[in-house]
Protein backbone atom coordinates (compact mmCIF):
# COMPACT_ATOMS: atom_id res chain seq x y z
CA UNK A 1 -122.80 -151.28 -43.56
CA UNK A 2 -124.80 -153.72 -45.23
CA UNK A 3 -126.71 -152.71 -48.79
CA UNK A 4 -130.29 -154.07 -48.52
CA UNK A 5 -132.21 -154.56 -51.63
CA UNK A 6 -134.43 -151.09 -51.41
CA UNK A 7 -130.95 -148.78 -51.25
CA UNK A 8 -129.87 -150.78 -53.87
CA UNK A 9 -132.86 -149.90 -56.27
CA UNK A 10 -132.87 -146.67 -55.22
CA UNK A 11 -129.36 -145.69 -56.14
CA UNK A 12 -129.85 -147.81 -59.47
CA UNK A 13 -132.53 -145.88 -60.19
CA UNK A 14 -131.12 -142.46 -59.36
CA UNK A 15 -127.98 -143.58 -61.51
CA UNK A 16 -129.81 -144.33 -63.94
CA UNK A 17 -132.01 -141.21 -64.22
CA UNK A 18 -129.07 -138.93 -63.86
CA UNK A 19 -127.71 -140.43 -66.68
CA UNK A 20 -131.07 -140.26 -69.01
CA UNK A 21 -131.03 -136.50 -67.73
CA UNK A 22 -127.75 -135.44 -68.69
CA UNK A 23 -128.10 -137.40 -72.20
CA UNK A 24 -131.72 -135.41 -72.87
CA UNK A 25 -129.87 -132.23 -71.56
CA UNK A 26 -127.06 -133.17 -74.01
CA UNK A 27 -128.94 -134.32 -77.04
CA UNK A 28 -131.23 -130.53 -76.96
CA UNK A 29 -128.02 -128.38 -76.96
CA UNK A 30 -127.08 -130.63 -79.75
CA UNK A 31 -129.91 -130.16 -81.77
CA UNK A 32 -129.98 -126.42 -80.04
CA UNK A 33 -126.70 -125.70 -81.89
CA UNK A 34 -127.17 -128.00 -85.10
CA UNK A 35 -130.36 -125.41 -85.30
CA UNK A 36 -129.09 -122.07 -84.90
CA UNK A 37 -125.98 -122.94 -87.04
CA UNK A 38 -128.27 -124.01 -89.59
CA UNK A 39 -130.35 -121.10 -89.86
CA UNK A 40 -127.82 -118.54 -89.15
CA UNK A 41 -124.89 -118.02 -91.58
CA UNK A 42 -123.10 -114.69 -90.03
């Protein structure tokens, strides 16, 4: 199996957007939290 240069971008680019996803996913439940604990103080 031989990996020809449009696979290649491809899976670089679907690596790479997974990864932008889970940090924006990550960073709003961070800020989601930070939030609520901020404004809540049960």
């Amino acid at each position: 199996m031989t990996i020809d240069s449009q696979l290649a971008s491809n899976l670089l680019l679907g690596v790479i957007g997974l990864m932008s996803l889970v940090g924006f996913v990550a960073v709003i439940g961070a800020f989601w939290s930070m939030g609520r604990s901020g404004y809540r103080n049960d």
